[in-house]
PDB file of N, CA and C in Angstrom:
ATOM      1  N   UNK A   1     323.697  14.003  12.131  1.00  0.00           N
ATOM      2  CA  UNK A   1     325.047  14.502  12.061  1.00  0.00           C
ATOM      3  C   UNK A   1     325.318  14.950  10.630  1.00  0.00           C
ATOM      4  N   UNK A   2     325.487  16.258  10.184  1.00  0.00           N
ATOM      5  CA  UNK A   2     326.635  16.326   9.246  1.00  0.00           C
ATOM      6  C   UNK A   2     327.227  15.824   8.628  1.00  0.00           C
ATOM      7  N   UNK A   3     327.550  15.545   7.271  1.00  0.00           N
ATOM      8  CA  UNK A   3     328.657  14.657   6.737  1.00  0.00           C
ATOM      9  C   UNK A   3     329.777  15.296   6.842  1.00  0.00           C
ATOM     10  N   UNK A   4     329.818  16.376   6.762  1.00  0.00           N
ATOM     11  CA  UNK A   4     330.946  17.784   6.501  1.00  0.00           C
ATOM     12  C   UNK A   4     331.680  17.479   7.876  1.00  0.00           C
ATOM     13  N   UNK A   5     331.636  17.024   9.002  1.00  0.00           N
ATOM     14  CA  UNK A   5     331.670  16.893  10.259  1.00  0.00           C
ATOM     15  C   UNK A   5     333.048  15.954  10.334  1.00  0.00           C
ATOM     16  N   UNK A   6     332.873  15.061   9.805  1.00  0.00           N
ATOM     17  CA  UNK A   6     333.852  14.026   9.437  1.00  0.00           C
ATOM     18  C   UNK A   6     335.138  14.190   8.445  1.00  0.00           C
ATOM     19  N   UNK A   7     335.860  14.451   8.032  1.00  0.00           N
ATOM     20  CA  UNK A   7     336.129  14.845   7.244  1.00  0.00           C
ATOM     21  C   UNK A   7     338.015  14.871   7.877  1.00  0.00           C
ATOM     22  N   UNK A   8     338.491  13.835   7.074  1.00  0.00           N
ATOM     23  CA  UNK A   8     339.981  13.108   7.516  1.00  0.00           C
ATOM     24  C   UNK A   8     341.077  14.192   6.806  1.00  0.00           C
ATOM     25  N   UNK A   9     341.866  14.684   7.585  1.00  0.00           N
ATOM     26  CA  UNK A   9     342.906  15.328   6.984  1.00  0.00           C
ATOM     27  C   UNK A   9     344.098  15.223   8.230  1.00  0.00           C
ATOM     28  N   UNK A  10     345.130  15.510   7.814  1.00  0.00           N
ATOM     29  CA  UNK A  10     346.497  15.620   8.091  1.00  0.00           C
ATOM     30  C   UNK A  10     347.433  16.496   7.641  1.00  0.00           C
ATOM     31  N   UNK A  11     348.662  16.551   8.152  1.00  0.00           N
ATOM     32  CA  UNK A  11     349.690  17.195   7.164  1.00  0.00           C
ATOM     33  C   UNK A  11     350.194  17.086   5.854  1.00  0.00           C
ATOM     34  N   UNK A  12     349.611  15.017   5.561  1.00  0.00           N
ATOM     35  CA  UNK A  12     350.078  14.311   4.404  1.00  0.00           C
ATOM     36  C   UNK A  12     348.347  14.670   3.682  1.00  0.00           C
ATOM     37  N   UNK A  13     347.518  15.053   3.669  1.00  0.00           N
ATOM     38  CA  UNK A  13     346.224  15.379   3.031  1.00  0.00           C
ATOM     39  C   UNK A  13     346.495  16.020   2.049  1.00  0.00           C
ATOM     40  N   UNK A  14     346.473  14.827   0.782  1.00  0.00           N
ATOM     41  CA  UNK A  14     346.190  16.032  -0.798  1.00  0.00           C
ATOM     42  C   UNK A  14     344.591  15.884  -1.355  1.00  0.00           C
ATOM     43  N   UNK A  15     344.467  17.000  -0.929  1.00  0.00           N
ATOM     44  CA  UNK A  15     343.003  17.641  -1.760  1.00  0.00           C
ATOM     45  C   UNK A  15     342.690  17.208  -3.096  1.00  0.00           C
ATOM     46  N   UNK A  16     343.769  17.086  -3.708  1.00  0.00           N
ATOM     47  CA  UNK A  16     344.238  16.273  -5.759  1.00  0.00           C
ATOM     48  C   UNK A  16     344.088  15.311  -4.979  1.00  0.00           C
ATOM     49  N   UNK A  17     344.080  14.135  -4.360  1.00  0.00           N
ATOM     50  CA  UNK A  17     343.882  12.863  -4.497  1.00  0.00           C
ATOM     51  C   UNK A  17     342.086  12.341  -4.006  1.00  0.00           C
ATOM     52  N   UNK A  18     342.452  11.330  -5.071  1.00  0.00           N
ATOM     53  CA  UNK A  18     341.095  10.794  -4.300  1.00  0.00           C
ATOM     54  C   UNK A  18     341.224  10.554  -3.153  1.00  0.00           C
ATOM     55  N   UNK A  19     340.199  10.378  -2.649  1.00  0.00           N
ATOM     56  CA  UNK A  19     340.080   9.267  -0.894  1.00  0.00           C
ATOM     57  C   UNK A  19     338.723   8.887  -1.165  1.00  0.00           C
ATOM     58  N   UNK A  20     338.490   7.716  -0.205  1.00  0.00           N
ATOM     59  CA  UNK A  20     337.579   6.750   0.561  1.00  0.00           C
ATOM     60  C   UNK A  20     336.371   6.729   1.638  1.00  0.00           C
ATOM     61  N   UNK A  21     335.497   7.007   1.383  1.00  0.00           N
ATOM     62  CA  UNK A  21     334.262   7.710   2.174  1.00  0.00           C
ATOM     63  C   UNK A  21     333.643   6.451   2.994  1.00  0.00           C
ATOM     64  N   UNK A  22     333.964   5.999   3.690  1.00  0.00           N
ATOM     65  CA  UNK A  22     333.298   4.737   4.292  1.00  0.00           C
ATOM     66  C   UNK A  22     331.940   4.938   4.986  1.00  0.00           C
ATOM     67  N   UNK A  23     330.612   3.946   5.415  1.00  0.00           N
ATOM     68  CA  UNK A  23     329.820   3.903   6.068  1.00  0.00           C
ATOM     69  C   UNK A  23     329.959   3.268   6.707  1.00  0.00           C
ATOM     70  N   UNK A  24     330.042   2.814   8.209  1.00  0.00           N
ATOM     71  CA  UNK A  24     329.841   1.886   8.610  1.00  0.00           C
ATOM     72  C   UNK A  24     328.572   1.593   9.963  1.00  0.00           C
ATOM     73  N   UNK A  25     327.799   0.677  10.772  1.00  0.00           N
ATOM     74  CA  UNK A  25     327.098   0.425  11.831  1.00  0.00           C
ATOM     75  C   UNK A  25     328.171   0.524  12.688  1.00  0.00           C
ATOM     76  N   UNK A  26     327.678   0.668  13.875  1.00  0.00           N
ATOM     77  CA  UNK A  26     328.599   1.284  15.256  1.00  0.00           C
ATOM     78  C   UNK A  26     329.137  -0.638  15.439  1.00  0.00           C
ATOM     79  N   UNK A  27     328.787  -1.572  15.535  1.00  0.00           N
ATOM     80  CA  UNK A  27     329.215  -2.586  15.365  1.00  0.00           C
ATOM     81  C   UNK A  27     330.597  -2.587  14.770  1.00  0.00           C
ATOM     82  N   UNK A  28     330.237  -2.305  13.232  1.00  0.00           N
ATOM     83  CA  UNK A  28     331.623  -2.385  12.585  1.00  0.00           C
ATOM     84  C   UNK A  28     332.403  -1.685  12.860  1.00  0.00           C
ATOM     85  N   UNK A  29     331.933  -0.355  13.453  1.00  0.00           N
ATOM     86  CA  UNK A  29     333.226   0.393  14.006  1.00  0.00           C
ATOM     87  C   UNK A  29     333.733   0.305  14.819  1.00  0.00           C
ATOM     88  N   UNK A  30     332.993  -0.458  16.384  1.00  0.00           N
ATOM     89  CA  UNK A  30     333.917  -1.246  17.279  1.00  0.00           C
ATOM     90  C   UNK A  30     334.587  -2.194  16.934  1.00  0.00           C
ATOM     91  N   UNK A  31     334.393  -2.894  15.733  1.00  0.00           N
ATOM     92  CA  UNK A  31     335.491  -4.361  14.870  1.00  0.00           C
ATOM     93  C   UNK A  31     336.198  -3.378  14.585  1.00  0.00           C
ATOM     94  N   UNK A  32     336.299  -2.502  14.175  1.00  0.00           N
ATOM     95  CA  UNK A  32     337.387  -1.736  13.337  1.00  0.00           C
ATOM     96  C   UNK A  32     338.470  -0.852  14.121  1.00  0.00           C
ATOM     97  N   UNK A  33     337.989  -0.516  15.306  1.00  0.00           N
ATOM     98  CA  UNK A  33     338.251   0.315  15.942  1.00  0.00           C
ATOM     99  C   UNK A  33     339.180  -0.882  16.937  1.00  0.00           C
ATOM    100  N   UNK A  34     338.640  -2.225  17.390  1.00  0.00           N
ATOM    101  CA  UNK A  34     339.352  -2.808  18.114  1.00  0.00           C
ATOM    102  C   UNK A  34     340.618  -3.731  17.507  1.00  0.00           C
ATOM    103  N   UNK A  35     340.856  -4.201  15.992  1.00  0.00           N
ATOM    104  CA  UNK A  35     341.431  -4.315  15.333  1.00  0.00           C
ATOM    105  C   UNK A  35     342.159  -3.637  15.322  1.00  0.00           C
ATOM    106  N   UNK A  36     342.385  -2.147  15.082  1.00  0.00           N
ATOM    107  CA  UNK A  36     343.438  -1.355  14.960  1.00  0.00           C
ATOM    108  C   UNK A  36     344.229  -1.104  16.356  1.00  0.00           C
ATOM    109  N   UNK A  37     343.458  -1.006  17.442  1.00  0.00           N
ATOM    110  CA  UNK A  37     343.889  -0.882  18.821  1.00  0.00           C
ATOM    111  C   UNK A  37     344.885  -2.159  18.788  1.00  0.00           C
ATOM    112  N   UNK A  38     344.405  -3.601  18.605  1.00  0.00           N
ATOM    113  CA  UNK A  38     345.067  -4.583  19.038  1.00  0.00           C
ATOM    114  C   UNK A  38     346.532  -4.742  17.917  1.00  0.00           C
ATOM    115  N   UNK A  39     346.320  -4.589  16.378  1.00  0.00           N
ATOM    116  CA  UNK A  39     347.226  -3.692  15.974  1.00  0.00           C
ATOM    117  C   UNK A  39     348.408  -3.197  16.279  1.00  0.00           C
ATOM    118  N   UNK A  40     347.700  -1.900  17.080  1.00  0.00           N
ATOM    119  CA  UNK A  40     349.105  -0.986  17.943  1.00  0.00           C
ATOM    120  C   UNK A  40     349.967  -1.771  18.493  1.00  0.00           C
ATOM    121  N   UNK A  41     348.728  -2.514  19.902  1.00  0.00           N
ATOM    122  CA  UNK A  41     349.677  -2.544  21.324  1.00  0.00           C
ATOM    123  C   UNK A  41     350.058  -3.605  20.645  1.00  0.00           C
ATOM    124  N   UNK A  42     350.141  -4.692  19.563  1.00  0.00           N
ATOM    125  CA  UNK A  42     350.829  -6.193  19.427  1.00  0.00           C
ATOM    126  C   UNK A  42     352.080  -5.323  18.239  1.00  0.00           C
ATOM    127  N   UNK A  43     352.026  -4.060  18.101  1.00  0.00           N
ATOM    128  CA  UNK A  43     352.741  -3.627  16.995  1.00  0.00           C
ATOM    129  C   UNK A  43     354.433  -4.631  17.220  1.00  0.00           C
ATOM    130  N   UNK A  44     355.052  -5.239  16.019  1.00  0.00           N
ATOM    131  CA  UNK A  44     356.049  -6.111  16.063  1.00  0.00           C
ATOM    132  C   UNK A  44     357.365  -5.198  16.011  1.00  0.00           C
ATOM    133  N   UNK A  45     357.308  -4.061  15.495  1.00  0.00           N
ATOM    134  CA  UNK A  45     358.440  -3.699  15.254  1.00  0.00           C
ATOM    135  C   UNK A  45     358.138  -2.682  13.908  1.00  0.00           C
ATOM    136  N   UNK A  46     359.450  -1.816  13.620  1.00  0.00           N
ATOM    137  CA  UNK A  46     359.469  -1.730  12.345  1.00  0.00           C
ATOM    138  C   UNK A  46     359.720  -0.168  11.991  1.00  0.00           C
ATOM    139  N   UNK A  47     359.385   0.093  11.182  1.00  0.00           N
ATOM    140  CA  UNK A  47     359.015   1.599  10.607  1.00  0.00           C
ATOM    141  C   UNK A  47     358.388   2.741  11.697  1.00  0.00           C
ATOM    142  N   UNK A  48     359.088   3.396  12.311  1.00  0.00           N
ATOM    143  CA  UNK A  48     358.483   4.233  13.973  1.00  0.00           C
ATOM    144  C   UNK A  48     357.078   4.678  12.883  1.00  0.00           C
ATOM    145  N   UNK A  49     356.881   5.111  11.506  1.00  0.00           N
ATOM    146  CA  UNK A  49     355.973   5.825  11.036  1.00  0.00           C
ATOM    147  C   UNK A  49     354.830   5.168  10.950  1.00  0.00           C
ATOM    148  N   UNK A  50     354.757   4.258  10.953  1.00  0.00           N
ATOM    149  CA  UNK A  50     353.597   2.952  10.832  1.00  0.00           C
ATOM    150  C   UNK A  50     353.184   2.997  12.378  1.00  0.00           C
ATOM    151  N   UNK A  51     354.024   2.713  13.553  1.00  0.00           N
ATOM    152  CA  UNK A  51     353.561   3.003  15.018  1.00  0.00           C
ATOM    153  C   UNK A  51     352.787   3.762  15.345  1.00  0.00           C
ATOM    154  N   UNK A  52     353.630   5.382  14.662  1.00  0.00           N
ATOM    155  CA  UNK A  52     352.389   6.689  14.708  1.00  0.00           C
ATOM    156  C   UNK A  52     351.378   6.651  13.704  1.00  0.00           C
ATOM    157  N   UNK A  53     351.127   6.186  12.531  1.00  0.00           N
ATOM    158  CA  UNK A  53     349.791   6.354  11.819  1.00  0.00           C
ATOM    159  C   UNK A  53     349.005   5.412  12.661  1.00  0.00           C
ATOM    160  N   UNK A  54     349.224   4.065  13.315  1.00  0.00           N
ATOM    161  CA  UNK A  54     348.304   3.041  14.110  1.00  0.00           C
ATOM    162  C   UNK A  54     348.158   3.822  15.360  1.00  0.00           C
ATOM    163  N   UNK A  55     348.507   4.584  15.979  1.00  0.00           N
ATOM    164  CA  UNK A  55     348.432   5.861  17.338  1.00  0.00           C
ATOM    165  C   UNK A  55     347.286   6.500  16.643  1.00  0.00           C
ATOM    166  N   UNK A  56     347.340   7.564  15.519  1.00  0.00           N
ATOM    167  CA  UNK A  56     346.881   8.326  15.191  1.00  0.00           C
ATOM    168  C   UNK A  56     345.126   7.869  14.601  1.00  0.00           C
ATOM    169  N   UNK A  57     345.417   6.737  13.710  1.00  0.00           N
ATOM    170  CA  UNK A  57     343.864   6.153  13.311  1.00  0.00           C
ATOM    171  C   UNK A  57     343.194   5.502  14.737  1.00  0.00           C
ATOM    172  N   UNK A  58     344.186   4.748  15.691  1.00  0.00           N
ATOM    173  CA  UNK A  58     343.592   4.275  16.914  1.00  0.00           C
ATOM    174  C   UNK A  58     342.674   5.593  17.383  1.00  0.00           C
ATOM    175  N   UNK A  59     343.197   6.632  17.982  1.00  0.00           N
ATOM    176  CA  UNK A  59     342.792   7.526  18.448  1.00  0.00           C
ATOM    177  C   UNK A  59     341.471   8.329  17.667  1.00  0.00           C
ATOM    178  N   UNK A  60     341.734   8.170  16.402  1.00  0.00           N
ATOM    179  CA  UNK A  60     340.488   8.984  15.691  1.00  0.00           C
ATOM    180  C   UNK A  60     339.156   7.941  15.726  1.00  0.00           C
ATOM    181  N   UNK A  61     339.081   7.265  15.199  1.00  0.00           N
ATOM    182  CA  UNK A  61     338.436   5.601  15.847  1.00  0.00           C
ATOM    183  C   UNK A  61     338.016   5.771  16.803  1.00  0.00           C
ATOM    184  N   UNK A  62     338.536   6.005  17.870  1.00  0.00           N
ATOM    185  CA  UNK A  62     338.159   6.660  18.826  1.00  0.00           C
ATOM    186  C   UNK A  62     337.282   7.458  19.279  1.00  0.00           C
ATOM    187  N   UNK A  63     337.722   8.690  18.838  1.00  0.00           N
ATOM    188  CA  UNK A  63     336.773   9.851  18.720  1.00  0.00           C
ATOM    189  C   UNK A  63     335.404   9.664  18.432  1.00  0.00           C
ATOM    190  N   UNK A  64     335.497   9.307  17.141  1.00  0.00           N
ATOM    191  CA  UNK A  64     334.027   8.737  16.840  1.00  0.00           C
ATOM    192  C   UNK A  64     333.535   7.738  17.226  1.00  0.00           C
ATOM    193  N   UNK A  65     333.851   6.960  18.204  1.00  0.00           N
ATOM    194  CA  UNK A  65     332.965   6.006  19.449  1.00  0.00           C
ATOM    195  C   UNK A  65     332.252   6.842  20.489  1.00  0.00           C
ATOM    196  N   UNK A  66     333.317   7.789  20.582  1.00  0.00           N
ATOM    197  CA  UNK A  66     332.909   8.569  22.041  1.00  0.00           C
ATOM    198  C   UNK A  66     331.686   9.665  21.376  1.00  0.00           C
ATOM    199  N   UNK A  67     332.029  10.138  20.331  1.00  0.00           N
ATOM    200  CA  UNK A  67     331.009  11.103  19.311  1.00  0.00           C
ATOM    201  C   UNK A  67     329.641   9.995  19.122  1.00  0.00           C
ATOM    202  N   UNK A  68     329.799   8.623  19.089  1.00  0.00           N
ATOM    203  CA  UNK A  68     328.653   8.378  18.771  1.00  0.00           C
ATOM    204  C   UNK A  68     327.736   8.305  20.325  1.00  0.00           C
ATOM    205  N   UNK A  69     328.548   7.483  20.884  1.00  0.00           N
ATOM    206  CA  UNK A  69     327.961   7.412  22.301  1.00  0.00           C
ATOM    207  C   UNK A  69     327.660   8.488  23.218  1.00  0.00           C
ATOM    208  N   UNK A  70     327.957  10.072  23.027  1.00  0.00           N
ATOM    209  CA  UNK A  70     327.619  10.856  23.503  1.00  0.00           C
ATOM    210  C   UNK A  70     326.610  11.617  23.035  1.00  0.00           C
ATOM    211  N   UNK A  71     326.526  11.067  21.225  1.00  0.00           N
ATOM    212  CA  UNK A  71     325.242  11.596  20.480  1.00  0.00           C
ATOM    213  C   UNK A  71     323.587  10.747  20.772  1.00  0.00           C
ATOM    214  N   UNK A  72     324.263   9.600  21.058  1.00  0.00           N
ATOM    215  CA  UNK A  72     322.810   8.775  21.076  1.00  0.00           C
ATOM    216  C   UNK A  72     322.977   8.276  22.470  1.00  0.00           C
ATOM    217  N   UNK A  73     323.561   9.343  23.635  1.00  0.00           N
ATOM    218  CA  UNK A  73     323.732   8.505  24.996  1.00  0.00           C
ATOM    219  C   UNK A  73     323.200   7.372  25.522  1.00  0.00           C
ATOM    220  N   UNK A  74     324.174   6.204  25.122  1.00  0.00           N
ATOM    221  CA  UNK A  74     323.921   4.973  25.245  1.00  0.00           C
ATOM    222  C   UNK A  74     324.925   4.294  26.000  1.00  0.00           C
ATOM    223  N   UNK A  75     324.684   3.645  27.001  1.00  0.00           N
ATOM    224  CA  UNK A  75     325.173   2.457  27.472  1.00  0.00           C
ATOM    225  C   UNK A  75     325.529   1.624  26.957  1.00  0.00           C
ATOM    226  N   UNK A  76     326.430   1.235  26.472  1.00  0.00           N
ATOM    227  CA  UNK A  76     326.810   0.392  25.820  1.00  0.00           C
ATOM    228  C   UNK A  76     328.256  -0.585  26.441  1.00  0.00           C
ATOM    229  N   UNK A  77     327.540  -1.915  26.749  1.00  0.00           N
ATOM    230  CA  UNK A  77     328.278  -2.709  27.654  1.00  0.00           C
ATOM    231  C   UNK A  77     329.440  -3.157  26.660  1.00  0.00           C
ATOM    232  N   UNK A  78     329.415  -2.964  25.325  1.00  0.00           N
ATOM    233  CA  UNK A  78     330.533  -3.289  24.631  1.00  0.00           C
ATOM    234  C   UNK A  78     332.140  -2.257  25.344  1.00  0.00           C
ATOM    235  N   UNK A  79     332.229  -1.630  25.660  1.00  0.00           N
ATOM    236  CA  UNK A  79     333.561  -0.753  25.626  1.00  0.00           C
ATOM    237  C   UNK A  79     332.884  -0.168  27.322  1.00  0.00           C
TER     238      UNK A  79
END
């Protein structure tokens, strides 16, 4: 895969700022990915904008589960 492929932006994306390039094993990205899910749906309250960024990272998280599992078509009894 591409690194260029990946590549996080939004409406709030400044090009002047740094950001955070993570690696992670498909492991950690189902911890990470199910963390943020559980996250959402236990979301307590609060700031509607915090609801939609935990929607929005849930969903991208996402993406790249389904991107990995459709790249290395695998069965995977986790999800």
């Amino acid at each position: 895969m591409d690194n260029d492929e990946w590549i996080y932006q939004d409406e709030d994306f400044d090009e002047d700022l740094p950001y955070i390039e993570l690696q992670f094993g498909i492991d950690d990205l189902y911890q990470i990915y199910d963390s943020v899910k559980f996250r959402y749906e236990k979301w307590p309250g609060g700031h509607p904008d915090e609801q939609a960024r935990l929607a929005y990272l849930k969903d991208f998280l996402y993406r790249i589960v389904l991107e990995y599992k459709f790249t290395n078509r695998l069965i995977n009894t986790h999800r």
